[in-house]
Structure formats: C-alpha cells, structure tokens
Protein backbone atom coordinates (compact mmCIF):
# COMPACT_ATOMS: atom_id res chain seq x y z
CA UNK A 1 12.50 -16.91 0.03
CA UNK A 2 11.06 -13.79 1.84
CA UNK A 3 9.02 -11.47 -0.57
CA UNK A 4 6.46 -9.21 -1.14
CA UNK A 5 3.91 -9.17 -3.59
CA UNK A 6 1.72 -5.93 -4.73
CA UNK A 7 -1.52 -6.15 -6.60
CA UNK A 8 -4.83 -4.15 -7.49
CA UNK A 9 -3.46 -1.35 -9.09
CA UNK A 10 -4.98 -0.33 -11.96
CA UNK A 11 -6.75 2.62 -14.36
CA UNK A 12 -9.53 4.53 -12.37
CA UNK A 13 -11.11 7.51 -12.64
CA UNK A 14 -11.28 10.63 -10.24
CA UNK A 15 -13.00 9.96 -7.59
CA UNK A 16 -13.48 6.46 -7.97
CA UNK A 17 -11.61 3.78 -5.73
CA UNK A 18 -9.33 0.83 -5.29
CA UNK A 19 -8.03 -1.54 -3.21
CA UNK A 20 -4.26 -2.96 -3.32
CA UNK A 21 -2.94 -6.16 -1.47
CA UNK A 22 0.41 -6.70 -0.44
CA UNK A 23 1.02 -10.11 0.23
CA UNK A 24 4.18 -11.70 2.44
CA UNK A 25 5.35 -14.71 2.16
CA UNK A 26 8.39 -16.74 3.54
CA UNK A 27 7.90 -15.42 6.54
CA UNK A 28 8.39 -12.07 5.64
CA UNK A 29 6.88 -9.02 7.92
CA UNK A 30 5.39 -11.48 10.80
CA UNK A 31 6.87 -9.58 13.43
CA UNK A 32 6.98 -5.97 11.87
CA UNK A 33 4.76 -3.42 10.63
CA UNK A 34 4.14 -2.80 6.76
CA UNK A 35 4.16 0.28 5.03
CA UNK A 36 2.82 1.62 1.73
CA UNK A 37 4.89 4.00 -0.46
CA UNK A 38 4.61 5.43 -3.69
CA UNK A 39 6.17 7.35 -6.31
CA UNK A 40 5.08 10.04 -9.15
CA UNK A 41 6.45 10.21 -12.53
CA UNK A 42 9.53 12.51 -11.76
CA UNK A 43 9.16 12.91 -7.80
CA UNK A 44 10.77 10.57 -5.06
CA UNK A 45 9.44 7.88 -3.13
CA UNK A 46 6.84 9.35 -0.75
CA UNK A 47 4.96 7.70 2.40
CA UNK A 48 1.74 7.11 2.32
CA UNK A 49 0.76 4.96 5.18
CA UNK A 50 1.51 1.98 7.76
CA UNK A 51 0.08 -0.64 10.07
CA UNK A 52 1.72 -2.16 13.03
CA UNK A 53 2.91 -5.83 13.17
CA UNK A 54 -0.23 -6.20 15.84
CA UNK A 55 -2.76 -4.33 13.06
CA UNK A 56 -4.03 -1.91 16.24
CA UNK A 57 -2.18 1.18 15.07
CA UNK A 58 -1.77 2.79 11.67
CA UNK A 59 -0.41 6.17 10.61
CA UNK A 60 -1.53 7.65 7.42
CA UNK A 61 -0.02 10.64 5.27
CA UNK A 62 -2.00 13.88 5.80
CA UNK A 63 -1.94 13.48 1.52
CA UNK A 64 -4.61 10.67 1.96
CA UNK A 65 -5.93 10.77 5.33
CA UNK A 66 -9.65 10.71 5.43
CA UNK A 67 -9.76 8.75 1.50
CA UNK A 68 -7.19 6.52 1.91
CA UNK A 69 -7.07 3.07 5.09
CA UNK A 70 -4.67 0.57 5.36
CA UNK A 71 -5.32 -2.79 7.21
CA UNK A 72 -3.51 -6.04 7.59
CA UNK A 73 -5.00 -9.81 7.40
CA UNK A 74 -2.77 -11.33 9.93
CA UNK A 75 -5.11 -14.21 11.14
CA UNK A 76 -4.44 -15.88 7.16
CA UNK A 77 -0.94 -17.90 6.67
CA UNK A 78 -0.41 -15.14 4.01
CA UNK A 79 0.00 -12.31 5.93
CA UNK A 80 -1.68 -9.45 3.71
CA UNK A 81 -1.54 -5.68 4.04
CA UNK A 82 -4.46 -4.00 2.10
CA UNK A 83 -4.50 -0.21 0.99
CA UNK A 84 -8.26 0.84 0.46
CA UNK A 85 -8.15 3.80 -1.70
CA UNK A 86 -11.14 6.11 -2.14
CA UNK A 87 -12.06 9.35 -3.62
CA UNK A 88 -8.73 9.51 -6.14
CA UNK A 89 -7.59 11.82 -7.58
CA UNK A 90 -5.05 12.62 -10.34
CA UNK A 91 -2.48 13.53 -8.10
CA UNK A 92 -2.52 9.94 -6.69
CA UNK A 93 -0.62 8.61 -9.53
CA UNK A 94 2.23 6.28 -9.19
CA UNK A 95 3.64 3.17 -8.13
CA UNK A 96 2.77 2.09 -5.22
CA UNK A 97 5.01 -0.10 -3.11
CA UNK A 98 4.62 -1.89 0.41
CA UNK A 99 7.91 -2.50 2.32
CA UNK A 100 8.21 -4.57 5.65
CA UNK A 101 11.45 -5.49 7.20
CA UNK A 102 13.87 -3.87 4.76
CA UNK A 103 12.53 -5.65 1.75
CA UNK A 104 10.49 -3.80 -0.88
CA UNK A 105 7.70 -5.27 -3.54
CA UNK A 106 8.00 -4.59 -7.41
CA UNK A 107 5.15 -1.95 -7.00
CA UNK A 108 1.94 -1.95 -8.66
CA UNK A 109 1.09 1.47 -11.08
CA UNK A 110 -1.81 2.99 -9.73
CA UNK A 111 -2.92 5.65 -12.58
CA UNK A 112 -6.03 8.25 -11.83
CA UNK A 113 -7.46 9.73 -14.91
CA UNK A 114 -9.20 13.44 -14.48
C-alpha cells in the first residue's frame, strides 16, 4: 500500500529549529517530486516547498526561503524527503504535510512558541 509518513514535528521555540521526514513507502513518489505543505489554525493549506524526483531542483516559498531547505534521501529503499527548518518563528505554526503523486501524509503539528 502506497503511503506517506510525516515525522519530527514538535514544540520549539522562536528561533530555534527542526527537522521533519517524510517517508514513502510502497513505492510511492519514486518517479515524482515531493512537496511540503502546511496549514495554520484557521487559514488554508499553503506551499511551502518541493524537491524534484531527481533531488537537483527545489523551489521554496518566499515565506521560508533563506530558514527553511528541503532535500530528499533517494539512494535509501525508503525514499525520504526531509524539511530542515531553522530560525522559526511563531508564524510557522501548523501542520505540516508532504504530498507526492496525489497522495497526502496525516501531517505532523509543528507549533513555534514566542
């Protein structure tokens, strides 16, 4: 069964960092790009980043560029996206989910205290 698995999220204070794995399994995502998402208490789901299926080429929101990187471990059977998160802030808050291939992970809560 394809799926995708989130995990690292967590309770971190501003300006402190962390790092979330997506991992794929079933053979989910080995030809496509992933992509992280989130979403705020109250807002919609917003982009926040995404790596090719080769791992040469990512695009990152202008929300998080320069604190947030994304990378991908495709040389492992398990096929993991990582979101490296740095210099948070409260406005980070929310769920984060990765996505690859139409499918969607249950989301790990990411929560930023100030």
């Amino acid at each position: 069964q394809e799926q995708l698995v989130e995990s690292g999220g967590g309770l971190v204070q501003a300006g402190g960092s962390l790092r979330l794995s997506c991992e794929a399994s079933g053979g989910t995502s080995s030809n496509f790009g992933m992509n992280w998402f989130r979403q705020a208490p109250g807002k919609g789901r917003e982009f926040v980043a995404s790596i090719n299926a080769n791992g040469d080429t990512t695009l990152v929101a202008d929300s998080v560029k320069g604190r947030f990187t994304i990378s991908s471990d495709n040389a492992s059977a398990k096929n993991t996206v990582y979101l490296q998160m740095s210099s948070l802030k409260p406005e980070d808050t929310a769920v984060y989910y990765c996505t690859a291939s139409g499918l969607w992970g249950q989301g790990t809560q990411v929560i930023v205290s100030s």
